[in-house]
Protein backbone atom coordinates (compact mmCIF):
# COMPACT_ATOMS: atom_id res chain seq x y z
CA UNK A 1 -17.41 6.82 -19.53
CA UNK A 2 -13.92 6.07 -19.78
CA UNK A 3 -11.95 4.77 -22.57
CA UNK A 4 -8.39 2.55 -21.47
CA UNK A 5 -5.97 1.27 -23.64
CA UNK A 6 -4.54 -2.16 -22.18
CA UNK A 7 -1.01 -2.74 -23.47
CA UNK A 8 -1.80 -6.91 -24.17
CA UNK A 9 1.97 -7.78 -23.80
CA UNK A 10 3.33 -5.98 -20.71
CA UNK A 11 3.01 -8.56 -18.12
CA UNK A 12 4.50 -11.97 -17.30
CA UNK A 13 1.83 -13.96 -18.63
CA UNK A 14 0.53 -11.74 -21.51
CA UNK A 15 -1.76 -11.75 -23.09
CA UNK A 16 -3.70 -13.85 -21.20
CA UNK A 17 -3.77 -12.41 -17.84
CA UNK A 18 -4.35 -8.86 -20.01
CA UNK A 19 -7.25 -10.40 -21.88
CA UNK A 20 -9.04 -11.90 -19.18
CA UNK A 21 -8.56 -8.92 -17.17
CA UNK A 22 -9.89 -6.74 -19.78
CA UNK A 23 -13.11 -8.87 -19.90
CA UNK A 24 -13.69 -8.82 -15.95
CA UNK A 25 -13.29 -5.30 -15.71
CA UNK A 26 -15.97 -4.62 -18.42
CA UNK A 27 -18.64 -7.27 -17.05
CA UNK A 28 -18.46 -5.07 -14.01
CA UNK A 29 -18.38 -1.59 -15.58
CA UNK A 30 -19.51 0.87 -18.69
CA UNK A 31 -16.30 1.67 -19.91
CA UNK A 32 -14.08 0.49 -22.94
CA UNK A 33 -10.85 -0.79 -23.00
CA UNK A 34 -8.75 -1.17 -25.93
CA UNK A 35 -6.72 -3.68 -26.37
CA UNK A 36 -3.17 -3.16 -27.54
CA UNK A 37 -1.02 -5.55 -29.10
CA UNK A 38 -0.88 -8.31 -31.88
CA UNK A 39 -4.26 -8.56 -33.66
CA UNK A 40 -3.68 -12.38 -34.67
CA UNK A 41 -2.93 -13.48 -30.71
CA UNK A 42 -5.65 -11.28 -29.15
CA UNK A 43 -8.62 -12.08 -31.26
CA UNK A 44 -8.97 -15.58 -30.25
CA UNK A 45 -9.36 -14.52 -27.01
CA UNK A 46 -11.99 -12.18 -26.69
CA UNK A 47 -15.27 -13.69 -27.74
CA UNK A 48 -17.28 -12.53 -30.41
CA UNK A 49 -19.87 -9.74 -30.17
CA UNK A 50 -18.32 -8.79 -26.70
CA UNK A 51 -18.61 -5.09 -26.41
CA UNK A 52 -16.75 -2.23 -24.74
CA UNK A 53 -13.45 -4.03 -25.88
CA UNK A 54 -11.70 -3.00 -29.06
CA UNK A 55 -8.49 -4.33 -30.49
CA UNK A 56 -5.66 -2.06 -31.66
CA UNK A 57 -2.74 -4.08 -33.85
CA UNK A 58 0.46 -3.44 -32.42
CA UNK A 59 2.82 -6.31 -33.54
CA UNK A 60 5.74 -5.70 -31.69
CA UNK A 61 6.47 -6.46 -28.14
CA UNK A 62 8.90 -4.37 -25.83
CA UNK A 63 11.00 -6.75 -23.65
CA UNK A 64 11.76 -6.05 -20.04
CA UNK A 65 15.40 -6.26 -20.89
CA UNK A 66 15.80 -3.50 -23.22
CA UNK A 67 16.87 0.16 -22.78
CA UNK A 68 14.06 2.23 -21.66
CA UNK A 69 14.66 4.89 -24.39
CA UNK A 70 14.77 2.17 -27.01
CA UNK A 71 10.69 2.52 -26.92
CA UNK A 72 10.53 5.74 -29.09
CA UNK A 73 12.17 3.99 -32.03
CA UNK A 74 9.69 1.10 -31.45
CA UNK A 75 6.50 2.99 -32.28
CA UNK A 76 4.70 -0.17 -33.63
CA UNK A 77 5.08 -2.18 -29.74
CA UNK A 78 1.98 -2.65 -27.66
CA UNK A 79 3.20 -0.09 -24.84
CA UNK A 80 4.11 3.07 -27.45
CA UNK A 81 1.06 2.25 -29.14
CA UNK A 82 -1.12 2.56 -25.84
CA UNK A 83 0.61 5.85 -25.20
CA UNK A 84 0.27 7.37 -28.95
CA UNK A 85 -3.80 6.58 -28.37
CA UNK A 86 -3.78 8.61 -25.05
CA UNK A 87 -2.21 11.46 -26.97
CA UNK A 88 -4.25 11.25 -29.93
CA UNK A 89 -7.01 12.18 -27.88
CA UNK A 90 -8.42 7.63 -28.92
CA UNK A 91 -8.05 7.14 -24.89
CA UNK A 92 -8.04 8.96 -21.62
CA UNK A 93 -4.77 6.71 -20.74
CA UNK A 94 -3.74 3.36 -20.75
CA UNK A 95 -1.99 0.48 -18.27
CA UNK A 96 1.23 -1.80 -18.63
CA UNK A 97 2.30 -4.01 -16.62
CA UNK A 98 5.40 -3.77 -18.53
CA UNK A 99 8.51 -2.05 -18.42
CA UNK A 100 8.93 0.93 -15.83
CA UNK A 101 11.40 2.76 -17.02
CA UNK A 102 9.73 2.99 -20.80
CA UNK A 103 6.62 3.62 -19.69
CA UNK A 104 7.81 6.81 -17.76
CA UNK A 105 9.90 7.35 -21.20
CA UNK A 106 6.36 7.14 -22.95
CA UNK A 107 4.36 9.36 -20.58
CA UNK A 108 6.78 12.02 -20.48
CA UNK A 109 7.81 11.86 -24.20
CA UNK A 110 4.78 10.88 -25.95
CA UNK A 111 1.79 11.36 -23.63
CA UNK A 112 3.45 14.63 -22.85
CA UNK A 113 4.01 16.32 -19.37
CA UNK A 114 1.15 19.04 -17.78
CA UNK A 115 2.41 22.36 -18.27
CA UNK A 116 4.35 23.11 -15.01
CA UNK A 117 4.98 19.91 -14.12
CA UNK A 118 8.90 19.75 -14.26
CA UNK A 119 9.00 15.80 -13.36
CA UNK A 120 6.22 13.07 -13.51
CA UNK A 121 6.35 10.73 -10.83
CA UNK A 122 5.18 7.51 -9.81
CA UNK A 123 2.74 7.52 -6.94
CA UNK A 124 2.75 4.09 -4.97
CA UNK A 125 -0.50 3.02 -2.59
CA UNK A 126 1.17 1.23 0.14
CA UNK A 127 -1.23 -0.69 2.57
CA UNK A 128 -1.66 1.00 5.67
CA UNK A 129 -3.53 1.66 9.03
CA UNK A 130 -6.11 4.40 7.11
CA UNK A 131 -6.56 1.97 3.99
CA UNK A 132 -3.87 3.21 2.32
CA UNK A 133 -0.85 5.96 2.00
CA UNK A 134 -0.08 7.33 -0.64
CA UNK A 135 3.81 7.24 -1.42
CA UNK A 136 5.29 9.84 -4.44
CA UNK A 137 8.05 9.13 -5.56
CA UNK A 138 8.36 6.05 -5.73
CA UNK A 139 11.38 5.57 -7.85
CA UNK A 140 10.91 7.93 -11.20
CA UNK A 141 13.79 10.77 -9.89
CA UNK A 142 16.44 9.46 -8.14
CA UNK A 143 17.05 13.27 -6.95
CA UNK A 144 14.63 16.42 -7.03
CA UNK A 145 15.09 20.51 -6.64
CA UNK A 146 13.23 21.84 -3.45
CA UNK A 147 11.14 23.14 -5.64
CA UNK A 148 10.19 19.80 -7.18
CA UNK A 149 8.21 18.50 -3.52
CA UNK A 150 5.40 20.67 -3.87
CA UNK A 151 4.59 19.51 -7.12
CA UNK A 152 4.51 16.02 -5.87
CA UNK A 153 2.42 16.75 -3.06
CA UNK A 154 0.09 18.84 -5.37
CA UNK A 155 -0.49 15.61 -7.54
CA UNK A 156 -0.13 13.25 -4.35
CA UNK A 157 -3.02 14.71 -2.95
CA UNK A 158 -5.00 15.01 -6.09
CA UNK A 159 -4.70 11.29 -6.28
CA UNK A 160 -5.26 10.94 -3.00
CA UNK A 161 -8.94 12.58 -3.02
CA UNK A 162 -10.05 11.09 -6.91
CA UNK A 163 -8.87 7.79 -6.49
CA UNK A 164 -8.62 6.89 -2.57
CA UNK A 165 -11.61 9.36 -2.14
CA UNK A 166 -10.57 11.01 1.03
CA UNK A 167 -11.92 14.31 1.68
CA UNK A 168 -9.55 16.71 2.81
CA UNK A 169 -6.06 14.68 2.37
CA UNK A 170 -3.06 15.60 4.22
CA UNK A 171 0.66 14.91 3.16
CA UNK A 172 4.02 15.15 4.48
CA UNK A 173 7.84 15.51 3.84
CA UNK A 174 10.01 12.18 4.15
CA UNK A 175 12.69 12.96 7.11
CA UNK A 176 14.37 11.49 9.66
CA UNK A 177 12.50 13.66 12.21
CA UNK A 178 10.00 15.78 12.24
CA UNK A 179 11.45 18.96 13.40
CA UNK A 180 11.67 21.19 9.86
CA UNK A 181 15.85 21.62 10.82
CA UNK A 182 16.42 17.80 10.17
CA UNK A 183 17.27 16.93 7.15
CA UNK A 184 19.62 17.69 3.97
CA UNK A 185 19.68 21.09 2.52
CA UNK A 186 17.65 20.45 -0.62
CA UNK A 187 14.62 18.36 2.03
CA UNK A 188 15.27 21.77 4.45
CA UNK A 189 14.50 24.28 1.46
CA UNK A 190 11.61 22.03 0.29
CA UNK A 191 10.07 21.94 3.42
CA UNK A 192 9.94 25.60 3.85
CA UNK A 193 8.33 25.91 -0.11
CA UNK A 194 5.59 23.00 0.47
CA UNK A 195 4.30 24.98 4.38
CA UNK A 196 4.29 28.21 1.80
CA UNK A 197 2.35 26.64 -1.46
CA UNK A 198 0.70 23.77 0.19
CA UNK A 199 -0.78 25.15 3.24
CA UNK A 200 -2.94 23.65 5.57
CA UNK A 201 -2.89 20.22 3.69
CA UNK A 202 0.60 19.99 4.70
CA UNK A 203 1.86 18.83 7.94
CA UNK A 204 5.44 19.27 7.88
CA UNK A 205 8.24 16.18 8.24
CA UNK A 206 6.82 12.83 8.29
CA UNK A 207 9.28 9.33 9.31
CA UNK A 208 9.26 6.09 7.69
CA UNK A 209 7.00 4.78 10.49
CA UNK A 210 4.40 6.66 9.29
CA UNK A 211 3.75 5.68 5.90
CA UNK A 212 2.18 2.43 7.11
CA UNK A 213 0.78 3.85 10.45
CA UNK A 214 -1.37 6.28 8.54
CA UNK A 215 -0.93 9.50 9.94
CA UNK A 216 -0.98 11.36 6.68
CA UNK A 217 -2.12 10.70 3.20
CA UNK A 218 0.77 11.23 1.14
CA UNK A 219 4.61 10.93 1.65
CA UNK A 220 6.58 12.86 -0.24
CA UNK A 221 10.35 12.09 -1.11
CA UNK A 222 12.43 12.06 -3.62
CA UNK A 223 12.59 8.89 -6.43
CA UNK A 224 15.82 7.22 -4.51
CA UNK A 225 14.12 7.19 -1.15
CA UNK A 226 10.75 6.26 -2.06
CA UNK A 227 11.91 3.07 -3.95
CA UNK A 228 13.80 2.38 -1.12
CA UNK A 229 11.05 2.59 1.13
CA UNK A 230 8.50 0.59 -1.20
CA UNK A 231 11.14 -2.30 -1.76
CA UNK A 232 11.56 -2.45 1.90
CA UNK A 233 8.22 -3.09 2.98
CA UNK A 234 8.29 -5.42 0.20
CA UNK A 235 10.43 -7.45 2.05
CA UNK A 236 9.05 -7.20 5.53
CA UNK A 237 5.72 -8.45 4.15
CA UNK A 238 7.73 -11.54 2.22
CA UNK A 239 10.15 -11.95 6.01
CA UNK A 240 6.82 -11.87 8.02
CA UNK A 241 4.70 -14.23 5.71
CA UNK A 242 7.51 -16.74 5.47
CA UNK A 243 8.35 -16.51 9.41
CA UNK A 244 4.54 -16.55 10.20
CA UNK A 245 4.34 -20.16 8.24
CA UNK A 246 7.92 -21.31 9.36
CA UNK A 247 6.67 -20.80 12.91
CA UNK A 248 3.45 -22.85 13.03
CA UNK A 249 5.29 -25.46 10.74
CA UNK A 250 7.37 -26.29 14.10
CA UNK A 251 5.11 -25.74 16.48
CA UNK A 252 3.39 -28.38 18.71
CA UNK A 253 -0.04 -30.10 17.59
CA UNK A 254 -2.06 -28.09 20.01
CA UNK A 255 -0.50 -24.52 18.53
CA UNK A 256 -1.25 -26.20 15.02
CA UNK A 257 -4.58 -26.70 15.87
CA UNK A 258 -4.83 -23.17 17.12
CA UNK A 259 -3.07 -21.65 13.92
CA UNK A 260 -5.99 -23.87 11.73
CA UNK A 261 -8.89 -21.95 14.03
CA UNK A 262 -7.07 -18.59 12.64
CA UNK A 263 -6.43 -19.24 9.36
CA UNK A 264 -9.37 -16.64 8.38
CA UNK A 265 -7.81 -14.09 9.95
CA UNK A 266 -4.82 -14.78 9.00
CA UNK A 267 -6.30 -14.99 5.02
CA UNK A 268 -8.10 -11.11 6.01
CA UNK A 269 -4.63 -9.91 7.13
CA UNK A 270 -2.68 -11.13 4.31
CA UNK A 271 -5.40 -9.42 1.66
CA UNK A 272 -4.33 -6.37 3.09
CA UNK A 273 -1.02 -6.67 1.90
CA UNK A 274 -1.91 -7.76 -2.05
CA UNK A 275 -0.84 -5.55 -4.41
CA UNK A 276 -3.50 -6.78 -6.67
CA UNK A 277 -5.99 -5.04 -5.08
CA UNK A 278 -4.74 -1.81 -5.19
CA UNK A 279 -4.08 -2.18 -8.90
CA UNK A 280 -0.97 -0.09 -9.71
CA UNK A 281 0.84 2.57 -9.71
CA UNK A 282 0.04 6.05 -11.40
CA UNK A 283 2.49 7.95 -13.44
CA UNK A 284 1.02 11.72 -12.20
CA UNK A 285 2.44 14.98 -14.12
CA UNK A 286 1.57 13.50 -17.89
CA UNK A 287 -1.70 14.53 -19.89
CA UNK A 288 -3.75 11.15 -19.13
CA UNK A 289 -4.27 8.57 -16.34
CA UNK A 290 -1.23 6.17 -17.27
CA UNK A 291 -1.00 3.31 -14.51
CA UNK A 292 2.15 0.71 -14.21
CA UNK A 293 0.62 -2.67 -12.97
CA UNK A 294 3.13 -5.48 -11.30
CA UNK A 295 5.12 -7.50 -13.99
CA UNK A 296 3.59 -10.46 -12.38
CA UNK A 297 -0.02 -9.16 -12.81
CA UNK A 298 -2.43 -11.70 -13.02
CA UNK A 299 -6.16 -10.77 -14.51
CA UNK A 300 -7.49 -9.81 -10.87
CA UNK A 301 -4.66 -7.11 -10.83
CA UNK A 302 -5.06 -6.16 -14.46
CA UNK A 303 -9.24 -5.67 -13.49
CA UNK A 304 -7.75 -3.11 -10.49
CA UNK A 305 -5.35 -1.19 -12.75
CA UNK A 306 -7.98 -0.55 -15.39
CA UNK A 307 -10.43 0.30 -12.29
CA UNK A 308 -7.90 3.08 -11.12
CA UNK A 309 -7.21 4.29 -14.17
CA UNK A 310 -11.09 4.83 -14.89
CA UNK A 311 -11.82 6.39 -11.16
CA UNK A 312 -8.70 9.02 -11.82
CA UNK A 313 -10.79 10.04 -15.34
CA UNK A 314 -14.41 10.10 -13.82
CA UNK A 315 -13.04 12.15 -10.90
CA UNK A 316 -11.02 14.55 -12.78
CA UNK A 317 -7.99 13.63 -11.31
CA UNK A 318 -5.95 15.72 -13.94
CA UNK A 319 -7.90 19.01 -13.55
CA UNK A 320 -7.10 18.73 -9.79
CA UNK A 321 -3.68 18.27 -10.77
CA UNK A 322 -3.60 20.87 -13.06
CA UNK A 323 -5.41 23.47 -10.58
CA UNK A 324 -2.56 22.31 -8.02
CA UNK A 325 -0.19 22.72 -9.74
């Protein structure tokens, strides 16, 4: 079974959301989360005698404001505490729904990078026609060496088959066509390295069109694109929800009444599109599962990050990576 470390005081509404969270996720399952933060605040709200949760004291609190590399001088704060547990072998890796930039500081710095890994990157699961795509990087390099791509799609696809448990996963290179001569020189070289280390689970340049249609498993790009991409689709979800309601708010009674006989679908299509469901966001390349949930996390999200986090440990996720890479 696995053992998480929950930083307590990452999200908007911490700890609360983090508590409750914590308590869903080990109703439903055998493994232990430990929860990181302020012993005095936390206590009162787990109840006594409840089992597979532990308490770590961490009294300090890292703000969303502050300097990313600020974190290694604040070794007593909930989030370097969670990573200090994963790297004193306490945890197999913890969840934040805290600050992004220090918890790639704390993965890379304290958790420590896989040997060969030259970058850690965030791998994003955006909703899409196959269930899911798998989208690395999603912001953690803002620029990578051709020889950096492979290593992505190495761990892309690792996460791809322990976590989103497809069986042979494919990926593909971020362009703006498919032909291997589009592109930049640094996305031209890296194409040529991934078709030579990757093999037959690459195949070749993908467009942005197809990280939502499906047609591979994992998109590949560098840190600038990817976030670029992800905040995007952000907004096209928040543009067609929003246009969707302003629309049947001046429509005629009889299209009213229509929209009303749809509202279930409507509810189905719009569940696709929750990030709480898919949990997080892993931080692949460090020595344990380390998963950035949404800032505004409620406990539902907090439940799917900790359920990630435990299905990359159970299915080896790191050996694969390791192997890969």
């Amino acid at each position: 079974m696995a053992r998480i470390a929950l930083d307590a005081f990452g999200s908007d509404d911490a700890p609360y959301e983090e508590a409750k969270g914590a308590l869903l996720f080990v109703k439903e399952t055998s493994h232990t989360v430990v929860l990181v933060g302020d012993k005095d605040k936390l206590e009162p709200l787990i109840p006594t005698g409840t089992k597979q949760i532990e308490i770590f004291h961490a009294p300090s609190r890292f703000g969303m404001s502050q300097k990313p590399t600020e974190i290694l001088k604040m070794r007593d704060s909930s989030l370097a505490a969670c990573a200090k547990l994963v790297k004193d072998g306490e945890t197999d890796g913890f969840v934040s729904a805290g600050n992004t930039g220090a918890i790639l500081v704390c993965g890379t710095f304290i958790v420590g990078r896989i040997k060969g890994v030259d970058r850690p990157a965030i791998a994003t699961t955006i909703p899409s026609m196959i269930g899911g795509t798998v989208l690395i990087d999603s912001g953690a390099n803002i620029t990578l060496k051709p020889q950096s791509y492979s290593q992505l799609a190495s761990m892309g696809l690792a996460y791809a088959h322990a976590v989103l448990k497809r069986k042979n996963p494919k990926c593909g290179l971020l362009n703006v066509g498919t032909e291997p001569e589009k592109g930049n020189d640094t996305v031209k070289e890296a194409y040529y390295l991934m078709k030579e280390k990757i093999g037959e689970s690459f195949v070749g340049n993908v467009e942005g069109r197809d990280v939502c249609i499906g047609n591979v498993d994992v998109v590949v790009c560098d840190g600038f694109s990817g976030n670029i991409v992800l905040k995007t689709l952000e907004g096209v979800g928040t543009f067609f929800s929003k246009g969707l309601k302003d629309s049947i708010k001046k429509s005629s009674t009889f299209q009213k009444i229509g929209a009303l006989m749809m509202k279930g679908t409507f509810t189905s299509f719009k569940e696709i599109f929750d990030y709480r469901k898919y949990g997080g966001a892993f931080l692949l390349g460090v020595k344990g599962a380390v998963v950035k949930a949404h800032g505004s996390s409620d406990s539902l999200a907090i439940y799917n990050a900790l359920r990630v986090a435990a299905e990359g440990v159970e299915n080896h996720m790191l050996n694969e990576i390791n192997e890969g890479i």
